[in-house]
PDB file of N, CA and C in Angstrom:
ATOM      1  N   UNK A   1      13.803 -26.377  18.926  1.00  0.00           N
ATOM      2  CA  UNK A   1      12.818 -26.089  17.898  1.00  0.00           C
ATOM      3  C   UNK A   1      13.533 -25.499  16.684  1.00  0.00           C
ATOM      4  N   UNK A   2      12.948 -25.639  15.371  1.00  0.00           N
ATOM      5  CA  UNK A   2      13.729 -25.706  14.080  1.00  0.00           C
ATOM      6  C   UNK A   2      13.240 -24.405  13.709  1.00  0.00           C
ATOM      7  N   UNK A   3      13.413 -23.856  12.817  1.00  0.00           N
ATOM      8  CA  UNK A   3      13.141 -22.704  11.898  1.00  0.00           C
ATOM      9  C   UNK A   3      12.170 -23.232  11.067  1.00  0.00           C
ATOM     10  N   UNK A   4      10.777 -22.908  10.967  1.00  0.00           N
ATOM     11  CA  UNK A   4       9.706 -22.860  10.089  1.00  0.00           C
ATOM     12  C   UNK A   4       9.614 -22.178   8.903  1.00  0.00           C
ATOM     13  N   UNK A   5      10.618 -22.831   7.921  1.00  0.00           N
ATOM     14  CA  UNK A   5      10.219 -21.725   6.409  1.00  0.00           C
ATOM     15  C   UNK A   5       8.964 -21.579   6.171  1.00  0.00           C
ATOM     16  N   UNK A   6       8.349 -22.169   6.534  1.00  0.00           N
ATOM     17  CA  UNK A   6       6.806 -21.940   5.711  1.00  0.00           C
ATOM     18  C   UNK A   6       5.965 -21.246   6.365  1.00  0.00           C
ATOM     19  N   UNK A   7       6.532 -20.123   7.250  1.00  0.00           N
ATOM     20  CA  UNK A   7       6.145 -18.798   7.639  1.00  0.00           C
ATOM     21  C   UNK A   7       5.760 -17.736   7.121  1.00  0.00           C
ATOM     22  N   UNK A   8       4.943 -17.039   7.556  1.00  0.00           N
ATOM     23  CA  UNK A   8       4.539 -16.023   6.371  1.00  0.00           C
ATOM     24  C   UNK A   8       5.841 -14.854   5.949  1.00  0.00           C
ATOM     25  N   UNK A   9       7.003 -14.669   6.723  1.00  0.00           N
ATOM     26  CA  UNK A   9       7.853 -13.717   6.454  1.00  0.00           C
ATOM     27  C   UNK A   9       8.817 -14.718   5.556  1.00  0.00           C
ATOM     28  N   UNK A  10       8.748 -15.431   5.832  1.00  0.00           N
ATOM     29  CA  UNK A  10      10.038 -16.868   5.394  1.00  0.00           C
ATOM     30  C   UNK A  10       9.428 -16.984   3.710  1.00  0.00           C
ATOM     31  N   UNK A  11       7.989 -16.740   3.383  1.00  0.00           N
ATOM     32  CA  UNK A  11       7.139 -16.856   1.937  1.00  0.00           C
ATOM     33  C   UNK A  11       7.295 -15.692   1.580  1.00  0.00           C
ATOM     34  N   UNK A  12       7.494 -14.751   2.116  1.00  0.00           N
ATOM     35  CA  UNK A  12       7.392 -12.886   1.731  1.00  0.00           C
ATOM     36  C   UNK A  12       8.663 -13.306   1.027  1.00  0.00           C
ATOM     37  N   UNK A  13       9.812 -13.580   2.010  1.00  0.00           N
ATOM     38  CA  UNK A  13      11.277 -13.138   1.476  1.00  0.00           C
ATOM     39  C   UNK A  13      11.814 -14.135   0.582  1.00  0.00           C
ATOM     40  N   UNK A  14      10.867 -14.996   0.114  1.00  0.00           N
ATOM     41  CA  UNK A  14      10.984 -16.211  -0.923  1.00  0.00           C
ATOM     42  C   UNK A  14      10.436 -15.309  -2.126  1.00  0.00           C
ATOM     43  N   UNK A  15       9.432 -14.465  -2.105  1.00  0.00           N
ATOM     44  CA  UNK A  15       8.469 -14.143  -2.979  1.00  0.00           C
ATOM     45  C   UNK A  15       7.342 -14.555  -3.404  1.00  0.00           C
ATOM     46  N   UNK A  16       7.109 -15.564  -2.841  1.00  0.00           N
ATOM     47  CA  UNK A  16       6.039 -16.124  -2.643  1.00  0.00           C
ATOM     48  C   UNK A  16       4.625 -15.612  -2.646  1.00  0.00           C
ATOM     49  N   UNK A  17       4.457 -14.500  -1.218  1.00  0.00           N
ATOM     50  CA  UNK A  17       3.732 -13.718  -0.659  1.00  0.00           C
ATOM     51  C   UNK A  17       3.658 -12.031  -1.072  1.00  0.00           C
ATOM     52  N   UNK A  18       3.515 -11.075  -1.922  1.00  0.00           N
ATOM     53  CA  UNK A  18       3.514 -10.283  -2.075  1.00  0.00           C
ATOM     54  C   UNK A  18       3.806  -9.222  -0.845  1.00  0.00           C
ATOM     55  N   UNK A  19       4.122  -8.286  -0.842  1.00  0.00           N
ATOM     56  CA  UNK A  19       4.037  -7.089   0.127  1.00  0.00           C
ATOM     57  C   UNK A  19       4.486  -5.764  -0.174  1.00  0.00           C
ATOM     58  N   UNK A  20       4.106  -5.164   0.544  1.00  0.00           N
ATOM     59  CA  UNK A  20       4.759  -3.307   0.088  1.00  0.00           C
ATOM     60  C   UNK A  20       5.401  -2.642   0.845  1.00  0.00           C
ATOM     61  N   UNK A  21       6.847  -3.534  -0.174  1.00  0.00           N
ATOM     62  CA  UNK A  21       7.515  -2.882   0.549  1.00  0.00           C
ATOM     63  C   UNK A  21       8.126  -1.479   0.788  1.00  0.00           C
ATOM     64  N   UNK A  22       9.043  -0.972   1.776  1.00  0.00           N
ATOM     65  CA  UNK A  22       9.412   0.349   2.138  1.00  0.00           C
ATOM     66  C   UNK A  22      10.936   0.392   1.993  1.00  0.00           C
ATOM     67  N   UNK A  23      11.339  -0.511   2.447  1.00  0.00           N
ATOM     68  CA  UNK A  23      13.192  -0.770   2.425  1.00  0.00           C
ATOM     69  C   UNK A  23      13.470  -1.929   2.330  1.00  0.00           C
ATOM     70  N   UNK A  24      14.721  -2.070   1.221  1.00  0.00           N
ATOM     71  CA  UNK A  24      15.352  -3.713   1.632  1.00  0.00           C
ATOM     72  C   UNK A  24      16.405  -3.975   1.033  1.00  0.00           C
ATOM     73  N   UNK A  25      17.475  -4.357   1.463  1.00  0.00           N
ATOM     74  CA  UNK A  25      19.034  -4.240   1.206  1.00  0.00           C
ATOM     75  C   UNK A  25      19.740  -5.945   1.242  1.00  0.00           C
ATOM     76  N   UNK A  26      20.847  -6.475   1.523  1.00  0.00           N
ATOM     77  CA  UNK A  26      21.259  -7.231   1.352  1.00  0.00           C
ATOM     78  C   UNK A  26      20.913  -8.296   2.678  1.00  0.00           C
ATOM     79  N   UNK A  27      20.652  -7.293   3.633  1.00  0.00           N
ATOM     80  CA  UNK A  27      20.361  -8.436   5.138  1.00  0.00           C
ATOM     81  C   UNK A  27      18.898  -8.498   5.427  1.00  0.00           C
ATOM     82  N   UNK A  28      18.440  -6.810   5.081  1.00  0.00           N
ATOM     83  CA  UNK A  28      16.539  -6.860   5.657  1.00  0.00           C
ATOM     84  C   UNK A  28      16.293  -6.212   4.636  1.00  0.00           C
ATOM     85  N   UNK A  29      14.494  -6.584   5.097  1.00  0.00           N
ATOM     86  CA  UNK A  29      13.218  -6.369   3.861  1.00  0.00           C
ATOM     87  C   UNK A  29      12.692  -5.634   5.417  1.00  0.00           C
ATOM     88  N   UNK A  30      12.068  -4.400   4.350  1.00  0.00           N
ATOM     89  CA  UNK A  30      10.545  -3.669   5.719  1.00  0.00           C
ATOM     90  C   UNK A  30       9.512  -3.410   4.795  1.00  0.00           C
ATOM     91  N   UNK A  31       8.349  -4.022   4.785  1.00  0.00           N
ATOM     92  CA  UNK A  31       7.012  -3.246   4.433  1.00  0.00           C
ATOM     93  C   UNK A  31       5.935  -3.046   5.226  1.00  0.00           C
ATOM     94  N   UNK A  32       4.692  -2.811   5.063  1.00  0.00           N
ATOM     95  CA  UNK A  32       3.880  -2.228   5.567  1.00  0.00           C
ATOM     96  C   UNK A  32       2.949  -3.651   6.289  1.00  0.00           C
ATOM     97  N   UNK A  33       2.496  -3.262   7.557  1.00  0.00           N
ATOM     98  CA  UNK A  33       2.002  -3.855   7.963  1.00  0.00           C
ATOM     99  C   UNK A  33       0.669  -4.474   7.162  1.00  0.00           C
ATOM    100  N   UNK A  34      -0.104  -5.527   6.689  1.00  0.00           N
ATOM    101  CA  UNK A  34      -1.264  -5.387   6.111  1.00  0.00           C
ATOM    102  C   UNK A  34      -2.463  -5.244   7.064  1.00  0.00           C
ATOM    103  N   UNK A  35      -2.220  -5.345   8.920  1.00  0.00           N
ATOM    104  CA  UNK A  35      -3.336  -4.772   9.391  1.00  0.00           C
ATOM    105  C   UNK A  35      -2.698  -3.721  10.368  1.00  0.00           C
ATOM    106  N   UNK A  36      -2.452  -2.387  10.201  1.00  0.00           N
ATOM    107  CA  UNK A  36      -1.664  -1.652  10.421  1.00  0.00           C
ATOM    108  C   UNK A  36      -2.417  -1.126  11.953  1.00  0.00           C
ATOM    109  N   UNK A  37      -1.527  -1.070  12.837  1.00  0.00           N
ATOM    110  CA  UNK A  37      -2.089  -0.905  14.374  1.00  0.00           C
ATOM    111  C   UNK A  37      -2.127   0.707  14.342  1.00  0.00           C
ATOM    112  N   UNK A  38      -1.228   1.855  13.602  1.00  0.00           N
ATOM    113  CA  UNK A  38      -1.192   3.026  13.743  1.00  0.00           C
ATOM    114  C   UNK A  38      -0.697   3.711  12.225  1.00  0.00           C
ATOM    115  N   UNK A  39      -1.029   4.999  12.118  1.00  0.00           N
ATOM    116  CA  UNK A  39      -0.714   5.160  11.063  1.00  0.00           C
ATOM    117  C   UNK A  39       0.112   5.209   9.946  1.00  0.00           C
ATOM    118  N   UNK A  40       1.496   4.884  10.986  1.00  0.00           N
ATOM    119  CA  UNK A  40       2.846   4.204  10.218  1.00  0.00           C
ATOM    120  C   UNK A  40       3.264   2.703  10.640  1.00  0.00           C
ATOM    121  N   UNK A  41       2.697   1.475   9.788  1.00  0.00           N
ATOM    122  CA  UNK A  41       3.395   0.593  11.035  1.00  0.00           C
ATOM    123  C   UNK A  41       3.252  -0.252  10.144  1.00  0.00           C
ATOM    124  N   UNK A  42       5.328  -0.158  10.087  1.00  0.00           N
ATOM    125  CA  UNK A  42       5.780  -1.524   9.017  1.00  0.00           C
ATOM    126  C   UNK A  42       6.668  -2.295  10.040  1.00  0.00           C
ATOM    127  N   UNK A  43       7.139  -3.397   9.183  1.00  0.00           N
ATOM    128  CA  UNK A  43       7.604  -4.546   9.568  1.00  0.00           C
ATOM    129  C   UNK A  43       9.070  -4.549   9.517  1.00  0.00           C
ATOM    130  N   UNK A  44       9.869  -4.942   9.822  1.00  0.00           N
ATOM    131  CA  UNK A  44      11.641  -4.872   9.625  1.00  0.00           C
ATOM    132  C   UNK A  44      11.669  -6.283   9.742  1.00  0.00           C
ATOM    133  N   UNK A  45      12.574  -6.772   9.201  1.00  0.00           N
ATOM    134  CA  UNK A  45      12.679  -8.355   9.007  1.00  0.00           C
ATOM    135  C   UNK A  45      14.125  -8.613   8.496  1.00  0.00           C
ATOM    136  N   UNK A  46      14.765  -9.724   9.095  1.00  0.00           N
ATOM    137  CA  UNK A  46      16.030 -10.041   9.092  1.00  0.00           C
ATOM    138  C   UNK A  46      15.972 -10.891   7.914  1.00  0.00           C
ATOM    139  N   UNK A  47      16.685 -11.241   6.270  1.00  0.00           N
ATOM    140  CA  UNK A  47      16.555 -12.058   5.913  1.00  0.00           C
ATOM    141  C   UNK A  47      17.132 -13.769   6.015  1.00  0.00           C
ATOM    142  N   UNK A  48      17.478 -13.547   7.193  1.00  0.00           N
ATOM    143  CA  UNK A  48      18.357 -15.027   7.734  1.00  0.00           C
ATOM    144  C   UNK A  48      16.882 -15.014   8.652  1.00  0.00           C
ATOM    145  N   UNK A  49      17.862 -16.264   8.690  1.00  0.00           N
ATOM    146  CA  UNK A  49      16.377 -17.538   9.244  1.00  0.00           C
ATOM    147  C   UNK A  49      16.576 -17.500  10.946  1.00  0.00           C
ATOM    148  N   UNK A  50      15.715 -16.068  11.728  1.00  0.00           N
ATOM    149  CA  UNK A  50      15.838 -16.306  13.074  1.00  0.00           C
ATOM    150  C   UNK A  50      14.909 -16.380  13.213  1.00  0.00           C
ATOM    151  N   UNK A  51      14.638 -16.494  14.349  1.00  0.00           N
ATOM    152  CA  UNK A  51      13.062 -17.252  15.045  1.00  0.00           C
ATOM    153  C   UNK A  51      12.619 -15.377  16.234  1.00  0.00           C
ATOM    154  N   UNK A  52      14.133 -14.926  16.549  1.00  0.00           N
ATOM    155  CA  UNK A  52      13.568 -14.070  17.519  1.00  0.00           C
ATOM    156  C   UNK A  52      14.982 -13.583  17.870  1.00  0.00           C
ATOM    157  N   UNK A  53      14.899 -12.502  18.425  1.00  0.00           N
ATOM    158  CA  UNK A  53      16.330 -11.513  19.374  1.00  0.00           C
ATOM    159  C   UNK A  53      17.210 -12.643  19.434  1.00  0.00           C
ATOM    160  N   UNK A  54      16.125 -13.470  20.346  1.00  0.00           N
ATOM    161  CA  UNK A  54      17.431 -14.204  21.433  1.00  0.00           C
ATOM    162  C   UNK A  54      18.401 -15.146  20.341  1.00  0.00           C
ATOM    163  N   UNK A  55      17.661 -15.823  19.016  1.00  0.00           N
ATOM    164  CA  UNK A  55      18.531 -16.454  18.077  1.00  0.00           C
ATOM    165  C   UNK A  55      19.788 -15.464  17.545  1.00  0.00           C
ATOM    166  N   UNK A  56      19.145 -14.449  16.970  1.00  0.00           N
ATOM    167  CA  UNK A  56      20.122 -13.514  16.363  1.00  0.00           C
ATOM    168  C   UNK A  56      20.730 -12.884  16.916  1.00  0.00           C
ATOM    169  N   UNK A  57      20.942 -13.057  18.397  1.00  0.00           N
ATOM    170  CA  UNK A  57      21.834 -12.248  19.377  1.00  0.00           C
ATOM    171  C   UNK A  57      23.054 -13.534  19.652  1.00  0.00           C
ATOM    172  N   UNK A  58      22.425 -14.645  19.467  1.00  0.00           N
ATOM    173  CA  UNK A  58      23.397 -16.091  19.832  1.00  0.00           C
ATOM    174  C   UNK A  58      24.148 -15.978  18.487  1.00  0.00           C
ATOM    175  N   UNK A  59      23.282 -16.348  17.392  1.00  0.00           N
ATOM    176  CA  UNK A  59      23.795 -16.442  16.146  1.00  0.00           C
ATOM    177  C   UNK A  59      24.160 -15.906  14.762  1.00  0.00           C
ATOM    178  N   UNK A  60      23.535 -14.557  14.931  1.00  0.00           N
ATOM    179  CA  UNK A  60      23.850 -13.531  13.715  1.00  0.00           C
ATOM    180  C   UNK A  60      24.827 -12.964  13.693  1.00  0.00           C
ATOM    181  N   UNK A  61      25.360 -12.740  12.570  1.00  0.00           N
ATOM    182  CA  UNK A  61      26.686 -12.548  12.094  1.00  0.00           C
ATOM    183  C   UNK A  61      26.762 -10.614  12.245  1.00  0.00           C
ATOM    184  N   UNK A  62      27.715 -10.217  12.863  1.00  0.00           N
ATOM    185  CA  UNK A  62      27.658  -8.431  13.421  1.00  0.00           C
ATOM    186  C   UNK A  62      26.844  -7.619  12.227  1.00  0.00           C
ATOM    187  N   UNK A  63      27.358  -7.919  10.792  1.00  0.00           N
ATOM    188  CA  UNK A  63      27.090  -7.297   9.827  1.00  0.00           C
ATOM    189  C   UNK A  63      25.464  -7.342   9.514  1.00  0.00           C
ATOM    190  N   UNK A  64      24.966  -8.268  10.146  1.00  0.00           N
ATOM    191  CA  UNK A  64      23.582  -8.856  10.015  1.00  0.00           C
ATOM    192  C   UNK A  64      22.490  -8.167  10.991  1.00  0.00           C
ATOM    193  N   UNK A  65      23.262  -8.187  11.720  1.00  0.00           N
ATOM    194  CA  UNK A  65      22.717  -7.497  13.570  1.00  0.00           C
ATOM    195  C   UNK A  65      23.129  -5.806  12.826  1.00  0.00           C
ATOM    196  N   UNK A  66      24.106  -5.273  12.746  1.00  0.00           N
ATOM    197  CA  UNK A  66      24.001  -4.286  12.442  1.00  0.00           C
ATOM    198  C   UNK A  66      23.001  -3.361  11.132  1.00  0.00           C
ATOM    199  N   UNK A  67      22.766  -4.058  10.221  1.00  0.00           N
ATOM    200  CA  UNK A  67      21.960  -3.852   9.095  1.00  0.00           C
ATOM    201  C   UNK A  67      20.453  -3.700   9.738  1.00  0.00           C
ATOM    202  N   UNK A  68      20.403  -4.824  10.640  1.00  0.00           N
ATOM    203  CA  UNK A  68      18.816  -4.647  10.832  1.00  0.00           C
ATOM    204  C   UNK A  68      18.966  -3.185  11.958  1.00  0.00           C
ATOM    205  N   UNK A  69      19.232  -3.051  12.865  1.00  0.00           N
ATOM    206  CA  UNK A  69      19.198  -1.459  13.349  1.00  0.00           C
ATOM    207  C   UNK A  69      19.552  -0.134  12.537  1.00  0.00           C
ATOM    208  N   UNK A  70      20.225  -0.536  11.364  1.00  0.00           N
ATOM    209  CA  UNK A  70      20.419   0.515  10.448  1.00  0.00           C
ATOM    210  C   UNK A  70      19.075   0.795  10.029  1.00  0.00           C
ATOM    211  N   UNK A  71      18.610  -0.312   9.158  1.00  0.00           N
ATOM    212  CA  UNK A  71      17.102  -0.615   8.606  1.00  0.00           C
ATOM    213  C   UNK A  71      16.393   0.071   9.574  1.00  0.00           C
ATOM    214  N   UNK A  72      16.188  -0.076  10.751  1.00  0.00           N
ATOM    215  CA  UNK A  72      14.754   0.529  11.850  1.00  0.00           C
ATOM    216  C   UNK A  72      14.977   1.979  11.396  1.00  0.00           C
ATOM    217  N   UNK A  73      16.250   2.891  11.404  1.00  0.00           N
ATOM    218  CA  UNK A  73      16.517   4.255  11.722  1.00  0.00           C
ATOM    219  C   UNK A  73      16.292   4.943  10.255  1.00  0.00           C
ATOM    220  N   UNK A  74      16.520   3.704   9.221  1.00  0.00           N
ATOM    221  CA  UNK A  74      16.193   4.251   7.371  1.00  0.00           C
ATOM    222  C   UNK A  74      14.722   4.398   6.987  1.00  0.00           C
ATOM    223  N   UNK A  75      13.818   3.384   8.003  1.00  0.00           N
ATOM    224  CA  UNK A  75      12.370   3.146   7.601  1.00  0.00           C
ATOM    225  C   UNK A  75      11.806   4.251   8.671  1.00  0.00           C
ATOM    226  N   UNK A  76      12.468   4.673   9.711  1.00  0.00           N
ATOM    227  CA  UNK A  76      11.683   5.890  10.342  1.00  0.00           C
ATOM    228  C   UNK A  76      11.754   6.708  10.068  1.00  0.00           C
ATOM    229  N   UNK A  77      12.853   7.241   9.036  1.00  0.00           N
ATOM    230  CA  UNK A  77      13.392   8.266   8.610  1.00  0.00           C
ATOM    231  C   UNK A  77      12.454   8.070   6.936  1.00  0.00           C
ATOM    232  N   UNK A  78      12.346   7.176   6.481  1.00  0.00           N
ATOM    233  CA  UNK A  78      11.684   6.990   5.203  1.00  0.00           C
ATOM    234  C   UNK A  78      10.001   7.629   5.375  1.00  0.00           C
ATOM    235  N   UNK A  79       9.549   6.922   6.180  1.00  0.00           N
ATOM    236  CA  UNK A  79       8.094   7.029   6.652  1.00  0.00           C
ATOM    237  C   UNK A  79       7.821   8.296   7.312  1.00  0.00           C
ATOM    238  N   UNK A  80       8.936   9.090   7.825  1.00  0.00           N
ATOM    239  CA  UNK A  80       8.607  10.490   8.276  1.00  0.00           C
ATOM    240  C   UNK A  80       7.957  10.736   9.844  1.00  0.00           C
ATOM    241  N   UNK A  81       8.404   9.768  10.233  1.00  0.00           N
ATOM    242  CA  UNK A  81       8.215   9.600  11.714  1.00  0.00           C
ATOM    243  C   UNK A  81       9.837   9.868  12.541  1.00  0.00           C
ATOM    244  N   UNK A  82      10.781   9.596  12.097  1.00  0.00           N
ATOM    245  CA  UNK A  82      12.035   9.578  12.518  1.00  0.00           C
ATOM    246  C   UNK A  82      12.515  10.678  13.550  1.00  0.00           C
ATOM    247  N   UNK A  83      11.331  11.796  13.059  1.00  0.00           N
ATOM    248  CA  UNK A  83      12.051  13.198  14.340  1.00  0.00           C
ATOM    249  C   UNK A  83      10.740  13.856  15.470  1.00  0.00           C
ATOM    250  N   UNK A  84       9.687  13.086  14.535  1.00  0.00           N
ATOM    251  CA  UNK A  84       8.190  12.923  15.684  1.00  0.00           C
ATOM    252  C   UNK A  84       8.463  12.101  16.624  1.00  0.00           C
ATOM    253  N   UNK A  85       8.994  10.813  16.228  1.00  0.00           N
ATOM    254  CA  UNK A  85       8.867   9.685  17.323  1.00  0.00           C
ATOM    255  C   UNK A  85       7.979   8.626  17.025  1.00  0.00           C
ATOM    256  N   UNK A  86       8.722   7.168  17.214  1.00  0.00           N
ATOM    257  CA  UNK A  86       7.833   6.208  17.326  1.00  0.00           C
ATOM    258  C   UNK A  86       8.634   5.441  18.334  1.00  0.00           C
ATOM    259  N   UNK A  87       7.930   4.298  17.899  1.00  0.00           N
ATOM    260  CA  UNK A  87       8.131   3.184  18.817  1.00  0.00           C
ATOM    261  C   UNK A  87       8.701   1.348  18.201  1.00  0.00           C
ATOM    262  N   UNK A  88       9.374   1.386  18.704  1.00  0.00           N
ATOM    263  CA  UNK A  88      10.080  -0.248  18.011  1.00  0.00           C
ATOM    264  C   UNK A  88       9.586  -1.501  18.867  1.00  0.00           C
ATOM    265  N   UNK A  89       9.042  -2.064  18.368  1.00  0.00           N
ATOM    266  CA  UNK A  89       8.201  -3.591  19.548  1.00  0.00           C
ATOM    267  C   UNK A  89       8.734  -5.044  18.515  1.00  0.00           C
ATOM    268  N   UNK A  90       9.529  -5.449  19.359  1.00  0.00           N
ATOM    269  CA  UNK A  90       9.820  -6.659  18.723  1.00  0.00           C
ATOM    270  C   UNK A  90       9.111  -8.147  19.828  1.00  0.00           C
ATOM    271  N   UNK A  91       8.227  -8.723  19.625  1.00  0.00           N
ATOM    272  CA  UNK A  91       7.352  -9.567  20.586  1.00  0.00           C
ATOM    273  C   UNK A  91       8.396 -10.892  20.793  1.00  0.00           C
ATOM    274  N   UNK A  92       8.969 -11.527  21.892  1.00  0.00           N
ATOM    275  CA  UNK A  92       9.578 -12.830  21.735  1.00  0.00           C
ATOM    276  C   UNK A  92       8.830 -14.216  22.279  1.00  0.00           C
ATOM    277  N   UNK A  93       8.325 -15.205  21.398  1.00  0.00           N
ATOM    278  CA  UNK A  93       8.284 -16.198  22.418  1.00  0.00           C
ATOM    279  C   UNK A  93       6.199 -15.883  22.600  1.00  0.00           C
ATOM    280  N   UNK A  94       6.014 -17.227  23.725  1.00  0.00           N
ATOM    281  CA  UNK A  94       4.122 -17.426  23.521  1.00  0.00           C
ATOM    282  C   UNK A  94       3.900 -15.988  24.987  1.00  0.00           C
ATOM    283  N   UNK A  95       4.783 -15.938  26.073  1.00  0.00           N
ATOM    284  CA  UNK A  95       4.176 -15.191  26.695  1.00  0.00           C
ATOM    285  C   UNK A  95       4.808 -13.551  25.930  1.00  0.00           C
ATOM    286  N   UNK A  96       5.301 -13.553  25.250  1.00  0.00           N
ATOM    287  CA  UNK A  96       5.641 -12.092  23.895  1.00  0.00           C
ATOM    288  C   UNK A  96       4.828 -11.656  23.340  1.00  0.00           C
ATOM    289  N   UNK A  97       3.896 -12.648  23.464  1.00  0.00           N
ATOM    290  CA  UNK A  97       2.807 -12.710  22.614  1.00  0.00           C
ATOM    291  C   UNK A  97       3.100 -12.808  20.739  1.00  0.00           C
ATOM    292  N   UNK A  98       4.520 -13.478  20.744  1.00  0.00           N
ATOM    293  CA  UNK A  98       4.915 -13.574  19.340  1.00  0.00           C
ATOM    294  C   UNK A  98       4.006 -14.303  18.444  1.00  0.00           C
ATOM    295  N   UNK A  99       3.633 -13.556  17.526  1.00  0.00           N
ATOM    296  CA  UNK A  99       2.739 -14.691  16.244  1.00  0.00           C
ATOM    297  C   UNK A  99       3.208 -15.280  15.225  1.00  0.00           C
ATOM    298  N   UNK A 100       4.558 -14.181  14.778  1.00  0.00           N
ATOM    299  CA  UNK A 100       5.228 -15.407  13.376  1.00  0.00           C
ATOM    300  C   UNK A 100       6.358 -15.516  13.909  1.00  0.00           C
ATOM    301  N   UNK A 101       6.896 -16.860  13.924  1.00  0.00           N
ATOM    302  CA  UNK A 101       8.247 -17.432  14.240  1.00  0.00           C
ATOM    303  C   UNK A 101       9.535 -17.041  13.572  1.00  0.00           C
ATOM    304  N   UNK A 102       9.166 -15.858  13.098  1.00  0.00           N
ATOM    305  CA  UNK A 102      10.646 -14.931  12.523  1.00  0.00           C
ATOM    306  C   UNK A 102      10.665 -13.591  13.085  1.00  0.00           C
ATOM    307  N   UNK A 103      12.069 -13.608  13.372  1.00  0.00           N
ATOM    308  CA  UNK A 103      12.431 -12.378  13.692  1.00  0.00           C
ATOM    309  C   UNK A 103      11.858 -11.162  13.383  1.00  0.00           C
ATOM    310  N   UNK A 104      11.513 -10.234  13.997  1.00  0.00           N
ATOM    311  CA  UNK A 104      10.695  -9.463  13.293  1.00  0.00           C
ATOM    312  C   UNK A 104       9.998  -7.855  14.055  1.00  0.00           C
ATOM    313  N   UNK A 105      10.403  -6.622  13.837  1.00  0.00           N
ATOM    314  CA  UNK A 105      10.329  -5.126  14.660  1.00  0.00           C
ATOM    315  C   UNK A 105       9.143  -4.686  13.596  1.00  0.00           C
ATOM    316  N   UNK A 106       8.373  -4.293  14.795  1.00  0.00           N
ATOM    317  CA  UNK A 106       7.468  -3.343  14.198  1.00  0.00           C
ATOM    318  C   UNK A 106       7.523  -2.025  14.863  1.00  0.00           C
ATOM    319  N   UNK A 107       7.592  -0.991  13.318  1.00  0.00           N
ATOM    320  CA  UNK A 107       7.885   0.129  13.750  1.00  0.00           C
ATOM    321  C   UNK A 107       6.546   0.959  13.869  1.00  0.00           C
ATOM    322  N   UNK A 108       5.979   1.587  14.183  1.00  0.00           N
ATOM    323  CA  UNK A 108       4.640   2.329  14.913  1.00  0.00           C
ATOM    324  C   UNK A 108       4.935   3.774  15.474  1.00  0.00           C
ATOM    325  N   UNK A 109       3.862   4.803  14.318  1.00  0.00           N
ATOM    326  CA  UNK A 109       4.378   5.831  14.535  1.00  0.00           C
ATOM    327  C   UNK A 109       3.303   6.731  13.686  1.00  0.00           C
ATOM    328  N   UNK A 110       3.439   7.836  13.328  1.00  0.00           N
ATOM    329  CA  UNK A 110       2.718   8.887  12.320  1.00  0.00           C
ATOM    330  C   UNK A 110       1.462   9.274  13.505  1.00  0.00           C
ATOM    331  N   UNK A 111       1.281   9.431  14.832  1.00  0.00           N
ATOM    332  CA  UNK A 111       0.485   9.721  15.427  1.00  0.00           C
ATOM    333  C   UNK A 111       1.304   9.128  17.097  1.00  0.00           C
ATOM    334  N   UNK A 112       0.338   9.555  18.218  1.00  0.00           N
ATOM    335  CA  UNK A 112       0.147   9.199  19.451  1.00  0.00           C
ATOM    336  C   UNK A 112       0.327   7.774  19.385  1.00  0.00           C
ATOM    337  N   UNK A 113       1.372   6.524  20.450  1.00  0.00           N
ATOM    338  CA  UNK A 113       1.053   5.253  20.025  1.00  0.00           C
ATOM    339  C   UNK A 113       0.461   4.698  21.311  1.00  0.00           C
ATOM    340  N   UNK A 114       0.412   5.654  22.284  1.00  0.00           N
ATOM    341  CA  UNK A 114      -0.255   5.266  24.095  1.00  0.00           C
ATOM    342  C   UNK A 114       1.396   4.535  24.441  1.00  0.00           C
ATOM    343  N   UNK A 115       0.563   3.763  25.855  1.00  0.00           N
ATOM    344  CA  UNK A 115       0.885   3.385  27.042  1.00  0.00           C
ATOM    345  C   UNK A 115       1.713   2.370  26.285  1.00  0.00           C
ATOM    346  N   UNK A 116       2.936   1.959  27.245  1.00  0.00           N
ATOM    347  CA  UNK A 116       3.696   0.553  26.653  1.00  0.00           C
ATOM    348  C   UNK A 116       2.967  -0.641  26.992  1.00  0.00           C
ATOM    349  N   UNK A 117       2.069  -0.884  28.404  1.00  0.00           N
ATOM    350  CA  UNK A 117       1.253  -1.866  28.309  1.00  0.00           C
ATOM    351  C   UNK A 117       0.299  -1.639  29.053  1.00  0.00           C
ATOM    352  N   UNK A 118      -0.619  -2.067  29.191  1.00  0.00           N
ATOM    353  CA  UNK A 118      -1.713  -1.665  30.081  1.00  0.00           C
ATOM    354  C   UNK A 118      -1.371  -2.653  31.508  1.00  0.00           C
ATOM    355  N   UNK A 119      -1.573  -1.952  32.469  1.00  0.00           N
ATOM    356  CA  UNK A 119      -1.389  -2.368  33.866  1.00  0.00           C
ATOM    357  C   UNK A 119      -2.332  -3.160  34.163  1.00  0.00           C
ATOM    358  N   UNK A 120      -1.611  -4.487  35.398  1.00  0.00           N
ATOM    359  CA  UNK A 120      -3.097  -5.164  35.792  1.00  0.00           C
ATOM    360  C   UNK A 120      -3.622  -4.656  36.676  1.00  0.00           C
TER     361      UNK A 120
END
């Protein structure tokens, strides 16, 4: 399966798509979620064309892989969650329950975020 530019993160980082953003440097863009699950909860986004972990763990270049974990620890630290605590959820794949076909951490935080999943 190919890389879908015509994704909504793939139109963000074109400019296409507006957003608000929080951080963004030479490898990643982070802004704000537009339906925000908790009271801090933005987006981290690789600007190379991965689909998910498992691409950018095969194929991203160290400097690339490293930027985006820099990025998670600058936007928790930006947003003021960084010494409260949050939580990093990156979804892979249909049982991930992934919705956009780009790489992509959401950070979730500024309050309580519960359980990691609900039990069956």
């Amino acid at each position: 399966m190919s890389y879908d530019s015509g994704n909504i993160f793939a139109r963000i980082l074109r400019g296409e798509v507006p957003c608000n953003r929080v951080y963004e440097d030479d490898h990643v863009l982070a802004f704000h979620d537009v339906n925000p699950a908790r009271p801090v909860h933005v987006l981290v986004i690789p600007k190379g064309a991965y689909r998910s972990v498992n691409e950018m763990a095969a194929d991203g270049k160290d400097v690339e892989i490293a930027a985006l974990f820099r990025a998670i620890e600058k936007v928790a630290a930006l947003t003021k969650v960084r010494d409260s605590g949050y939580r990093v959820v990156s979804n892979v794949g249909a049982n991930g329950h992934q919705e956009v076909p780009h790489l992509h951490f959401h950070i979730l935080g500024g309050g309580p975020v519960g359980p990691m999943v609900k039990r069956d």
